[in-house]
N, C-alpha and C. Protein backbone atom coordinates (compact mmCIF):
# COMPACT_ATOMS: atom_id res chain seq x y z
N UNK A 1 -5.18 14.92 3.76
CA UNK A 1 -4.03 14.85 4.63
C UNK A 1 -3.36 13.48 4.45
N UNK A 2 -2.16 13.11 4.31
CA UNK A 2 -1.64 12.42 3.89
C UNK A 2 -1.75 10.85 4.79
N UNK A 3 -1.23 10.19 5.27
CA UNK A 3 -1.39 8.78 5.87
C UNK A 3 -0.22 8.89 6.70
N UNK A 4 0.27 9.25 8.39
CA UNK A 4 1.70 8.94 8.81
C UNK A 4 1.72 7.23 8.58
N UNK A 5 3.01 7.07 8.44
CA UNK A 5 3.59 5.91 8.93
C UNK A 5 4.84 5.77 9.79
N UNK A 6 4.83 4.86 10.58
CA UNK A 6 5.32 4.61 11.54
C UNK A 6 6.22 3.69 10.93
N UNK A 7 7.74 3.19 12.05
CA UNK A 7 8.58 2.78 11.52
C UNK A 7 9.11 1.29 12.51
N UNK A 8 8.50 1.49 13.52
CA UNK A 8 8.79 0.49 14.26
C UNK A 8 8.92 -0.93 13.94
N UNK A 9 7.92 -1.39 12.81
CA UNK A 9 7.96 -2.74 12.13
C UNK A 9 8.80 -2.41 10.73
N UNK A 10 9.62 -1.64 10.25
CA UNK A 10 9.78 -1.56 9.04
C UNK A 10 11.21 -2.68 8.74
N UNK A 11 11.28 -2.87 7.85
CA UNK A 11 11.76 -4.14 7.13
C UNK A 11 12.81 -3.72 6.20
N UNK A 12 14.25 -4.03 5.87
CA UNK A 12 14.50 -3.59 4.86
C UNK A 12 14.88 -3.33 3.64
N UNK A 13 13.37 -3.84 2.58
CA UNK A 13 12.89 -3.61 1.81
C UNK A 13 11.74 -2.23 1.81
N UNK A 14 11.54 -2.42 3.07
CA UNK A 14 10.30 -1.50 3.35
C UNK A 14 8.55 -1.64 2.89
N UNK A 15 9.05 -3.30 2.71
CA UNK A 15 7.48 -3.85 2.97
C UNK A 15 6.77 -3.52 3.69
N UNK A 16 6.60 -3.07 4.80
CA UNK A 16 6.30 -3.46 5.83
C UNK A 16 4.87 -1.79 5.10
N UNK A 17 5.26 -0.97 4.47
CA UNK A 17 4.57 0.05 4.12
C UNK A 17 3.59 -0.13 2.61
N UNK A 18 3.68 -1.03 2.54
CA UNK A 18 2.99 -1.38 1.30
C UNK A 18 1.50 -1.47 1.48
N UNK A 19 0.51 -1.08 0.75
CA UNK A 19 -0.81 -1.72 0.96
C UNK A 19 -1.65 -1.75 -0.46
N UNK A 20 -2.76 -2.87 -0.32
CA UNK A 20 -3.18 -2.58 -1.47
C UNK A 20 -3.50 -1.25 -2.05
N UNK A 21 -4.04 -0.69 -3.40
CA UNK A 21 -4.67 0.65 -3.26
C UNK A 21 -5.59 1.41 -2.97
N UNK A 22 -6.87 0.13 -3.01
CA UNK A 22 -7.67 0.17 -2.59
C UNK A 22 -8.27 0.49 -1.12
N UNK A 23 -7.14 -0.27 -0.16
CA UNK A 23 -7.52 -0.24 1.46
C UNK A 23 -6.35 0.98 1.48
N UNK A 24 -5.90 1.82 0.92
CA UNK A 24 -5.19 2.83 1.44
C UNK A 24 -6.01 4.34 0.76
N UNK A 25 -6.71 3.89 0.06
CA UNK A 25 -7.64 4.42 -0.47
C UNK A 25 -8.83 4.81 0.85
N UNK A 26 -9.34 3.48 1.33
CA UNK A 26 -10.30 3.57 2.21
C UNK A 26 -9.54 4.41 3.41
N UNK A 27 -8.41 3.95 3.62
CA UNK A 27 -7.50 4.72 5.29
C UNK A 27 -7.93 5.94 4.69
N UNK A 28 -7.44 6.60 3.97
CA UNK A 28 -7.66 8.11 3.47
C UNK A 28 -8.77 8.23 3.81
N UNK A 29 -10.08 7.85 3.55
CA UNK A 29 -11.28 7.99 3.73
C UNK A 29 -11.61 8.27 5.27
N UNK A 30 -10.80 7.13 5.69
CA UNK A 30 -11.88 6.55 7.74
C UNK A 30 -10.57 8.21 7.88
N UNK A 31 -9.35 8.11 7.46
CA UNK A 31 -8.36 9.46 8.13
C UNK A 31 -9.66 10.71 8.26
N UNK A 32 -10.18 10.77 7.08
CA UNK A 32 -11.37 12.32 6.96
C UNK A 32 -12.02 12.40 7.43
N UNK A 33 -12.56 10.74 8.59
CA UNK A 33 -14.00 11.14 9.02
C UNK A 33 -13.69 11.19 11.00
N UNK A 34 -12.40 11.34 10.93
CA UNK A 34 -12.07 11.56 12.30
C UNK A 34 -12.04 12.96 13.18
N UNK A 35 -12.50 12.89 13.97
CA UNK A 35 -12.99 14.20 14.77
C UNK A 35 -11.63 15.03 14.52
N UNK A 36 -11.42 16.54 14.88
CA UNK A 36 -10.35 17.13 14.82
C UNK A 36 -9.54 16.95 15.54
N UNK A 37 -8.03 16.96 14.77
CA UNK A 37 -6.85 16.69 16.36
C UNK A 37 -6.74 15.10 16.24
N UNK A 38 -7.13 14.39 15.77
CA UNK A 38 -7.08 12.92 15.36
C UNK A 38 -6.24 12.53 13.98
N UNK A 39 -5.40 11.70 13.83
CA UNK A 39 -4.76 11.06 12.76
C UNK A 39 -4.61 9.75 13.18
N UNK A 40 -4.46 8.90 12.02
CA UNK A 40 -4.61 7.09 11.90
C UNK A 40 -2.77 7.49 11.68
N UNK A 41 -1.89 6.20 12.44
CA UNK A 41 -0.65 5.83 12.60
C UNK A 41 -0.78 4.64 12.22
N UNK A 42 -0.33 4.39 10.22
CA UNK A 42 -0.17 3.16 10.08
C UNK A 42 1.28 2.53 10.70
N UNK A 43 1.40 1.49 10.85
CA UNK A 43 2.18 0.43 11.86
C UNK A 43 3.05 -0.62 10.85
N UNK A 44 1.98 -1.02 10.06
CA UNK A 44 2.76 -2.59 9.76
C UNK A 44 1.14 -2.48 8.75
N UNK A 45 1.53 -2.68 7.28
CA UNK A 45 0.58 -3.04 6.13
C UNK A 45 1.23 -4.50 5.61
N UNK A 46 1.46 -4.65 4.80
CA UNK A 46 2.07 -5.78 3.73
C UNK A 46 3.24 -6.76 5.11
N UNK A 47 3.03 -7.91 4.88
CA UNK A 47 4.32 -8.55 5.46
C UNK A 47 4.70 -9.62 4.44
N UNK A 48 6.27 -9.84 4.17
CA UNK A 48 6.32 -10.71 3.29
C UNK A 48 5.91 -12.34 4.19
N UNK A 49 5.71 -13.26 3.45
CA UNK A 49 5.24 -14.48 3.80
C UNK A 49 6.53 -14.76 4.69
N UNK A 50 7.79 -15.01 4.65
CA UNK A 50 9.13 -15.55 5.24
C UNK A 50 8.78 -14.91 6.96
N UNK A 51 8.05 -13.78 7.03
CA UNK A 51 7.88 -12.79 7.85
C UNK A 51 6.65 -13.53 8.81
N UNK A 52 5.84 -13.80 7.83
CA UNK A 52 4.38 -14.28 8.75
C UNK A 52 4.88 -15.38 9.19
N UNK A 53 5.40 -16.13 8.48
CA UNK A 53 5.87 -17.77 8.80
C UNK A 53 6.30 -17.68 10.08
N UNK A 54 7.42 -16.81 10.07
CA UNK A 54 8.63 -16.82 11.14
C UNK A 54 7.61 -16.39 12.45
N UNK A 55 6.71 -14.92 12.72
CA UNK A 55 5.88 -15.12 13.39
C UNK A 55 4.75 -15.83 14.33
N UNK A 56 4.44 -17.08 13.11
CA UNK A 56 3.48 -17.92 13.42
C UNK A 56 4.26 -19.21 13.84
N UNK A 57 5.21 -19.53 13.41
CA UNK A 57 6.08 -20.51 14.15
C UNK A 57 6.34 -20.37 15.78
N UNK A 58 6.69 -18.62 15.99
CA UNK A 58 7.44 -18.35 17.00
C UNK A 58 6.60 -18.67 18.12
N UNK A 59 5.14 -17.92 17.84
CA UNK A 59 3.93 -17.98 18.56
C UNK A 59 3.64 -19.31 18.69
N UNK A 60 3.59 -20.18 18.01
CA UNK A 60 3.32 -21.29 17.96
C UNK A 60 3.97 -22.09 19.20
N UNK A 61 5.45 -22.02 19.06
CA UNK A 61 6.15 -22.56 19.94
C UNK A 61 6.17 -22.11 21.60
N UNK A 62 5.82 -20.97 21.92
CA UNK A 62 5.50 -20.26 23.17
C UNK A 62 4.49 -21.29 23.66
N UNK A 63 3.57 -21.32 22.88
CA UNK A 63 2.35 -21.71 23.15
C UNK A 63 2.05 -23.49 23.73
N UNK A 64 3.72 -23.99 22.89
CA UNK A 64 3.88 -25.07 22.57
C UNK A 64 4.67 -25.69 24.20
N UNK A 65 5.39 -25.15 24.57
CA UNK A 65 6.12 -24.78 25.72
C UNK A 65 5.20 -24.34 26.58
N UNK A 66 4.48 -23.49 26.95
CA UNK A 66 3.41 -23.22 28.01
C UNK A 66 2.24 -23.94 28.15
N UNK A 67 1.75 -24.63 27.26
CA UNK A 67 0.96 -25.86 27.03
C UNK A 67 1.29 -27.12 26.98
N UNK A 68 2.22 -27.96 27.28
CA UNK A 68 2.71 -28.52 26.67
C UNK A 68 1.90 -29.75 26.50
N UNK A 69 0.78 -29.94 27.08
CA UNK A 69 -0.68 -30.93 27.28
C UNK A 69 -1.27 -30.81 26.03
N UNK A 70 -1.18 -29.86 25.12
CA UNK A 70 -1.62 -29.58 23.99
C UNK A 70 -1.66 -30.50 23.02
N UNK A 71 -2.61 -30.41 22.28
CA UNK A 71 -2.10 -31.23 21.03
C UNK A 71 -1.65 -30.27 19.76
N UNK A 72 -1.19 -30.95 19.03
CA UNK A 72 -0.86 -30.55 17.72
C UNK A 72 -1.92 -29.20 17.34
N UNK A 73 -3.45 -29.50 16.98
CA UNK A 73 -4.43 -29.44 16.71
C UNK A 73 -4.60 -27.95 17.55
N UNK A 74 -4.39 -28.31 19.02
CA UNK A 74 -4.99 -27.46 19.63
C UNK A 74 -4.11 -25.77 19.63
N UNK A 75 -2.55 -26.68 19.44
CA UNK A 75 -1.61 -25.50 19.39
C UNK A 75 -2.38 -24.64 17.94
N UNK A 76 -2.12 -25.59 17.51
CA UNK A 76 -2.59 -24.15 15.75
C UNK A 76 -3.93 -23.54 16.22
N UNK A 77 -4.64 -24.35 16.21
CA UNK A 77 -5.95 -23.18 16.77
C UNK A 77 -5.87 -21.90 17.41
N UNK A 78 -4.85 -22.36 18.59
CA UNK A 78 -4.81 -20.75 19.63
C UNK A 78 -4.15 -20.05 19.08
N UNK A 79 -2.49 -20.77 18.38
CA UNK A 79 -1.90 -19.60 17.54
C UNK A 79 -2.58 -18.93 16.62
N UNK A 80 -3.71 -19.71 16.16
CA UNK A 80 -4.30 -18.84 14.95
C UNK A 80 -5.16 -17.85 15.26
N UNK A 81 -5.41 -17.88 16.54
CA UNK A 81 -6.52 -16.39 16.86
C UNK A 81 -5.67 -15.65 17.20
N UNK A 82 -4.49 -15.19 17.08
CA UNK A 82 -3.62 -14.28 17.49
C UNK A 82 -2.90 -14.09 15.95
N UNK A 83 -2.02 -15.00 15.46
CA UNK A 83 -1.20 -14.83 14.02
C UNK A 83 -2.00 -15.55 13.26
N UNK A 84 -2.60 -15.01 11.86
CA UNK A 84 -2.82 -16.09 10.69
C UNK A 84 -1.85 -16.92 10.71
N UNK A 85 -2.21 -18.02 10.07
CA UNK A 85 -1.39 -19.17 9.50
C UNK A 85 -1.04 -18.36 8.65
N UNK A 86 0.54 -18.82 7.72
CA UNK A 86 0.87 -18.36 6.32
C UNK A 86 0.23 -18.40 5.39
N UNK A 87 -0.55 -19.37 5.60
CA UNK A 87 -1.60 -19.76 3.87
C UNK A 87 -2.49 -18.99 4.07
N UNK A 88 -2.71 -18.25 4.95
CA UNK A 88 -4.23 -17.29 4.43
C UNK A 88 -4.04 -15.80 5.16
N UNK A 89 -2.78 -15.75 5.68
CA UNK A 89 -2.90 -14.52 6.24
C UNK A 89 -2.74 -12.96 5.39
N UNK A 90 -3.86 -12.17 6.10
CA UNK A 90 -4.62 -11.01 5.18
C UNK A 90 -3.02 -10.00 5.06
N UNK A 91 -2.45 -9.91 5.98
CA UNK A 91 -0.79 -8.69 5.77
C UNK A 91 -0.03 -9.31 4.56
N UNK A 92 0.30 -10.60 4.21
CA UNK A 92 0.77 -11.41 3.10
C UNK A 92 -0.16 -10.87 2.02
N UNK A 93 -1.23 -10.30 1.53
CA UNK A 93 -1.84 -9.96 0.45
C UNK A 93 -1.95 -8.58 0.33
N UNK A 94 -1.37 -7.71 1.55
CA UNK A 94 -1.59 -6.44 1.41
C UNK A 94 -2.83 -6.13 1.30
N UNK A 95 -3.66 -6.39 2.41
CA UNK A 95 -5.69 -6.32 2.69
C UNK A 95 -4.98 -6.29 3.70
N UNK A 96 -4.20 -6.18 4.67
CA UNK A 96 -4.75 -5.49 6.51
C UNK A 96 -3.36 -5.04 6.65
N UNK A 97 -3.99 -4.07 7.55
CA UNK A 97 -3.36 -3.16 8.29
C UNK A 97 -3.09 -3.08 10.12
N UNK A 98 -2.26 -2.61 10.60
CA UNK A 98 -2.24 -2.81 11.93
C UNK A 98 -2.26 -1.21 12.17
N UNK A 99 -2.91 -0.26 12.48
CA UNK A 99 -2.42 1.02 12.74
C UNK A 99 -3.30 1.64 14.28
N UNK A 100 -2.91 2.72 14.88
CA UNK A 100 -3.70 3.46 16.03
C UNK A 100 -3.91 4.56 15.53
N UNK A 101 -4.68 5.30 16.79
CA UNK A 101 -5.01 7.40 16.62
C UNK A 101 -3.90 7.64 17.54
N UNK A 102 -3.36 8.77 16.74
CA UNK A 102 -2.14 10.01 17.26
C UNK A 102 -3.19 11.42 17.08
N UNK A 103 -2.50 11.83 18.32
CA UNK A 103 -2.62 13.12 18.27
C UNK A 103 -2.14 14.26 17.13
N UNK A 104 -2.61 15.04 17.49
CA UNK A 104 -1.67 16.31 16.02
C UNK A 104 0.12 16.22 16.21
N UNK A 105 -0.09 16.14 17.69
CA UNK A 105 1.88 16.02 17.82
C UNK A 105 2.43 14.39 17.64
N UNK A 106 1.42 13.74 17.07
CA UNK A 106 2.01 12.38 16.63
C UNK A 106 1.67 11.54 17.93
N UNK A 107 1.44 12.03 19.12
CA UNK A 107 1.14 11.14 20.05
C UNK A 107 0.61 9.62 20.35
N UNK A 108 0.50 8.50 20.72
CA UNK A 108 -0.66 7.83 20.28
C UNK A 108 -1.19 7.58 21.81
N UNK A 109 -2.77 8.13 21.05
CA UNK A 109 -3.96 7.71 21.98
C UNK A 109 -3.69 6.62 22.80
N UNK A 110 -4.53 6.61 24.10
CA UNK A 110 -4.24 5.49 25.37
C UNK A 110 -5.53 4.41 24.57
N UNK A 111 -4.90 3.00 24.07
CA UNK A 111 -6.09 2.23 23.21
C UNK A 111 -6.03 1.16 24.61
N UNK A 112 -5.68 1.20 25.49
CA UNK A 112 -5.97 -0.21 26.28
C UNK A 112 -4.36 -1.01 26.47
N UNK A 113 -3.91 -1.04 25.52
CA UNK A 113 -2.91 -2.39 25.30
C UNK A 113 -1.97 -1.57 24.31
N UNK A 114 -0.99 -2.33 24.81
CA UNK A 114 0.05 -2.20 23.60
C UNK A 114 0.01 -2.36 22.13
N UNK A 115 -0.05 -2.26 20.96
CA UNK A 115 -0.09 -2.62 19.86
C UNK A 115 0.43 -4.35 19.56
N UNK A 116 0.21 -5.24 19.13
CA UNK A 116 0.31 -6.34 19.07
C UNK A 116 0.70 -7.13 20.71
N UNK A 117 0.41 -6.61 21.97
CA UNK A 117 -0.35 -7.15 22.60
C UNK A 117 -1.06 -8.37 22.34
N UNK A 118 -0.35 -9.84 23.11
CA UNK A 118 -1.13 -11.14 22.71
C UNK A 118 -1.90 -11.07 23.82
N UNK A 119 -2.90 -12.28 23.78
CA UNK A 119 -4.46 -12.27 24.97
C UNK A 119 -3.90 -13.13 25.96
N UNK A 120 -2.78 -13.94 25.89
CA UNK A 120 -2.19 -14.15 27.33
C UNK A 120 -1.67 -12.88 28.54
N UNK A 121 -0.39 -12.45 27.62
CA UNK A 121 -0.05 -11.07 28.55
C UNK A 121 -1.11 -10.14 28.77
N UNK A 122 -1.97 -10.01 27.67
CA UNK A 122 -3.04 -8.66 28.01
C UNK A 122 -4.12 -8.98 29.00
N UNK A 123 -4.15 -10.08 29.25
CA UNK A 123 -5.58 -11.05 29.61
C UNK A 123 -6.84 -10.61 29.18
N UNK A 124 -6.62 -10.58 27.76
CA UNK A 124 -7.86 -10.24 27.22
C UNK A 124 -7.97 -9.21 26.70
N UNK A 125 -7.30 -8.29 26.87
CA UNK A 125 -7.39 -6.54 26.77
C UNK A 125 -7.10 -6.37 25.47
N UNK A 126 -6.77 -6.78 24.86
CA UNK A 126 -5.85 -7.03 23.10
C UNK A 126 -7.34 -6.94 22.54
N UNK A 127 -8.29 -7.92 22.70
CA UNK A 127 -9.82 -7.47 22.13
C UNK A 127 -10.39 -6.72 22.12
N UNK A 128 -10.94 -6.09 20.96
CA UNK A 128 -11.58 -5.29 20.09
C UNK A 128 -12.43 -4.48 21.19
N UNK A 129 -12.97 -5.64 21.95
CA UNK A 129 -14.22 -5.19 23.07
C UNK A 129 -14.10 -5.37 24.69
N UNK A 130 -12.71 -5.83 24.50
CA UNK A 130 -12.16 -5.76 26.02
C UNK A 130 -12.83 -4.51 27.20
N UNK A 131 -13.35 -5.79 28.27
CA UNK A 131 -13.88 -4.72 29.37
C UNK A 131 -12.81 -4.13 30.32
N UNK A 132 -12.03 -5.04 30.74
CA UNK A 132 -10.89 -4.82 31.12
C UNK A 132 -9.85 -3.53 31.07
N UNK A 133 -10.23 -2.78 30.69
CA UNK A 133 -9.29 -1.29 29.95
C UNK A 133 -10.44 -0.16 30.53
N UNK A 134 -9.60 0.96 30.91
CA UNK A 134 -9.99 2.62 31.47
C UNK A 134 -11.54 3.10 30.02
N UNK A 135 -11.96 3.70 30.73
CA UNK A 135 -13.29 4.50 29.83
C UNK A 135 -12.55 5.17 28.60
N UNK A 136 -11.74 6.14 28.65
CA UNK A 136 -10.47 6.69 27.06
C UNK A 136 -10.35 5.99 26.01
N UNK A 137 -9.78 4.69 26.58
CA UNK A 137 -9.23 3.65 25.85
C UNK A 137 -10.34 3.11 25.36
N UNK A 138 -11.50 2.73 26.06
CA UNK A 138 -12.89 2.54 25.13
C UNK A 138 -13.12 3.18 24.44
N UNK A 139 -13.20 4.13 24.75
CA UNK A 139 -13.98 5.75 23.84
C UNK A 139 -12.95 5.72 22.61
N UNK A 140 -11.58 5.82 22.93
CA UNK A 140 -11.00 5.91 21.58
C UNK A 140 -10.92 4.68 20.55
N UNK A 141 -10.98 3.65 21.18
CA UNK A 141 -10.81 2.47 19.93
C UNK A 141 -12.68 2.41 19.50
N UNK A 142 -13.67 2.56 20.26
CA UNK A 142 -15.25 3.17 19.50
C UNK A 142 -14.49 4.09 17.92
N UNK A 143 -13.61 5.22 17.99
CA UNK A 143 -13.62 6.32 17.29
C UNK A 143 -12.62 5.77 16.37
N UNK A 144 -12.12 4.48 16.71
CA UNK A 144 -10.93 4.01 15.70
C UNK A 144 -12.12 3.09 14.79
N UNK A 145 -12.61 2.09 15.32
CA UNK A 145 -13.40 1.55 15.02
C UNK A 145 -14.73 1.71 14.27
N UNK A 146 -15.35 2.74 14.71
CA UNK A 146 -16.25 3.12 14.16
C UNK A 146 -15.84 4.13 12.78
N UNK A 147 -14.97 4.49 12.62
CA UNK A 147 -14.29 5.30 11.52
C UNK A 147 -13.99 4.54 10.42
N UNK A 148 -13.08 3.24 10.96
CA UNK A 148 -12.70 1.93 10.11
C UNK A 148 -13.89 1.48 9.24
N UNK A 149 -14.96 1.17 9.73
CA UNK A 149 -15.90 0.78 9.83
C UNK A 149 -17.21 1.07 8.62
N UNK A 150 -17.29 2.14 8.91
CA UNK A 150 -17.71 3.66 8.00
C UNK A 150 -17.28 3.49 6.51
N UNK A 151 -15.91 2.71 6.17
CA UNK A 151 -15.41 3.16 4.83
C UNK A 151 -15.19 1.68 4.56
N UNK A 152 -15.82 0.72 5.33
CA UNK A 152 -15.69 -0.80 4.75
C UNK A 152 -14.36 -1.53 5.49
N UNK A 153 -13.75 -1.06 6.04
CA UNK A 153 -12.73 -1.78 6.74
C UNK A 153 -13.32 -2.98 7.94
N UNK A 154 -12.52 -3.96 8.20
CA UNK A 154 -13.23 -4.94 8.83
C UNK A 154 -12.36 -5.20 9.85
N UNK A 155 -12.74 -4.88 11.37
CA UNK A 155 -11.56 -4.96 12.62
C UNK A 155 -11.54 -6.65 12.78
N UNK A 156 -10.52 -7.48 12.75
CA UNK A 156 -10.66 -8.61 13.54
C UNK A 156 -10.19 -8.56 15.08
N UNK A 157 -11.40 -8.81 15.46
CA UNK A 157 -11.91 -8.66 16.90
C UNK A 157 -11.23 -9.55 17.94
N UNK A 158 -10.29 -9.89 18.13
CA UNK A 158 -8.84 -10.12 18.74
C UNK A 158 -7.79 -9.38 18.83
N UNK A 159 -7.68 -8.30 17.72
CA UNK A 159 -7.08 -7.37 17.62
C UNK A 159 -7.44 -5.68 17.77
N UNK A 160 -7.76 -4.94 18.63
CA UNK A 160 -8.57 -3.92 18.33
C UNK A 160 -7.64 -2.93 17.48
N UNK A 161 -6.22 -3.45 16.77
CA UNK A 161 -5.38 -2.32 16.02
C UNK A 161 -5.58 -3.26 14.73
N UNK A 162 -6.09 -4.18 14.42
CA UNK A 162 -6.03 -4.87 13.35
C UNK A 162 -7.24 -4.66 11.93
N UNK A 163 -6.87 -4.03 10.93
CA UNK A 163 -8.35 -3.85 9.86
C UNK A 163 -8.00 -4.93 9.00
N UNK A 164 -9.29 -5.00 7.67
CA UNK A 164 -8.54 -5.73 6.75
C UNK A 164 -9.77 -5.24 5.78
N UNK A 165 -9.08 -5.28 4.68
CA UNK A 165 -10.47 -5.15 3.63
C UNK A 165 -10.11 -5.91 2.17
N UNK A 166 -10.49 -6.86 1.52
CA UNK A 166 -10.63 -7.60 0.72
C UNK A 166 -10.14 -8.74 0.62
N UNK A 167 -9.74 -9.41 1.96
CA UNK A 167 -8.80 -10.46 2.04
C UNK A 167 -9.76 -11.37 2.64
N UNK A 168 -9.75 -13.07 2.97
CA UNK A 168 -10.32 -14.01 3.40
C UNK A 168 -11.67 -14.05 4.65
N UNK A 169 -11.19 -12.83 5.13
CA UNK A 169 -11.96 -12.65 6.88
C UNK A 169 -12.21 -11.67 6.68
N UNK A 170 -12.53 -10.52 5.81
CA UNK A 170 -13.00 -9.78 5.27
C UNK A 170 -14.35 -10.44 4.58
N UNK A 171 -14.13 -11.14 3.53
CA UNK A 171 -14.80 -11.47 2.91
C UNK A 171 -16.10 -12.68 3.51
N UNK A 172 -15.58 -13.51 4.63
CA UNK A 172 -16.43 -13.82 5.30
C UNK A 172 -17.36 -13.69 6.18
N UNK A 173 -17.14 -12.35 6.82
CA UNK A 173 -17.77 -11.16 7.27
C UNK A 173 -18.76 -10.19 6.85
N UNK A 174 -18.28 -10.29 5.73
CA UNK A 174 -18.80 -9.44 4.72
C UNK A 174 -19.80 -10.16 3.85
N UNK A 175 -19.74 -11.59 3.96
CA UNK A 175 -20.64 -12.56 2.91
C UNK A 175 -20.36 -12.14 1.82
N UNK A 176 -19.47 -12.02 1.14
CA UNK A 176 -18.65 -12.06 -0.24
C UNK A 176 -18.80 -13.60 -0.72
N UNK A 177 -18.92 -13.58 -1.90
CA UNK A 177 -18.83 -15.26 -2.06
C UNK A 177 -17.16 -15.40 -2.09
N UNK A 178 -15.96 -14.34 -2.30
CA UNK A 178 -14.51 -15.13 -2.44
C UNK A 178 -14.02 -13.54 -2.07
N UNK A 179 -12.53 -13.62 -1.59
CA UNK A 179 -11.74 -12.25 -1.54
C UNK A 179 -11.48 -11.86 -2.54
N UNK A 180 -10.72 -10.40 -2.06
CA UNK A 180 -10.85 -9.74 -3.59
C UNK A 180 -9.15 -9.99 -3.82
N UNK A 181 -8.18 -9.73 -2.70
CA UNK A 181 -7.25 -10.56 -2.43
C UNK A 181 -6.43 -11.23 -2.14
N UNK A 182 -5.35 -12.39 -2.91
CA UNK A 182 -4.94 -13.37 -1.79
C UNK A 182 -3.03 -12.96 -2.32
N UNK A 183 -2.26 -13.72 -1.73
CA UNK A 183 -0.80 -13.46 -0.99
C UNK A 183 -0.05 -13.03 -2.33
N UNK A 184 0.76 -12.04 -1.70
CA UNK A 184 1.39 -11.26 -2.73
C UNK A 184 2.82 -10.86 -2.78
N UNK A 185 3.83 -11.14 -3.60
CA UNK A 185 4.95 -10.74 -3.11
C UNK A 185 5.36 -9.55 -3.47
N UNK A 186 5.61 -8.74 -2.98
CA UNK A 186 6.46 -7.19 -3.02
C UNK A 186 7.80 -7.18 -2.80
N UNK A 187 8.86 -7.21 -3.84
CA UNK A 187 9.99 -7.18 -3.59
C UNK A 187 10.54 -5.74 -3.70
């Protein structure tokens, strides 16, 4: 069965649908091992770098403004558990994916949080393992997760819509001695 994609992040070049072949390879895989009446809604694969930048700046500056006690130091840190930095982020190499479960009518499953949901507004709920969220919303990101999981995909656990497979945090997870790979442009 094929892979939906979703259009809400699309770009236009239509990066935004790109993935390596390998991790779209694996989606196909975690797609087969999902109970019936279940489909994966990819979201947002590939981002060009101009894209992450602009992201991680933006975040940055929120953060920068609501903190303003912060240091330098401390701002990048918090932005970085929410947006990679540009220099290493896994959507720039086409290794992660942001996607949810839809129903057969395209629906998408109740996961807790909104899809890119930050851990200020969510208070927390944006995590992988958030207690905070209805019994469903557990049960279904278990069935997102555990599916991901199954075929080598790697959730970063700040994100419970976020996979990645052969990119930096993949690979450190995984005890890889290096990724398989790093930033890529798709024009």
């Amino acid at each position: 069965m094929p892979l939906l994609v979703d259009a809400r992040r699309s770009d236009p070049a239509g990066a935004f649908a790109h993935l390596r072949e390998r991790v779209r390879d694996q989606l196909i895989a975690a797609q087969d091992r999902l109970p019936d009446g279940l489909r994966l809604l990819i979201v947002e694969g590939y981002r060009p770098l101009n894209f992450q930048t602009h992201y991680f700046e933006r975040y940055s500056q929120g953060l920068r403004t609501a903190h303003p006690q912060w240091t330098a130091q401390e701002v990048r840190d918090a932005a970085s558990r929410y947006v990679s930095p540009p220099e290493i982020a896994p959507h720039s190499a086409g290794a992660a994916v942001d996607l949810t479960l839809v129903d057969t009518d395209g629906r998408e499953l109740d996961m807790g949080t909104a899809m890119n949901a930050n851990p200020e507004d969510s208070d927390g709920a944006c995590f992988t393992a958030a207690t905070n969220i209805t019994a469903a919303a557990k049960a279904n990101r278990s069935i997102l997760t555990s599916g991901m999981a199954a075929v080598g995909l790697q959730n970063y656990a700040f994100e419970w819509w976020h996979f990645s497979l052969g990119d930096r945090f993949w690979a450190l997870l995984q005890r890889k001695p290096a990724a398989l790979y790093g930033p890529k442009n798709w024009t």
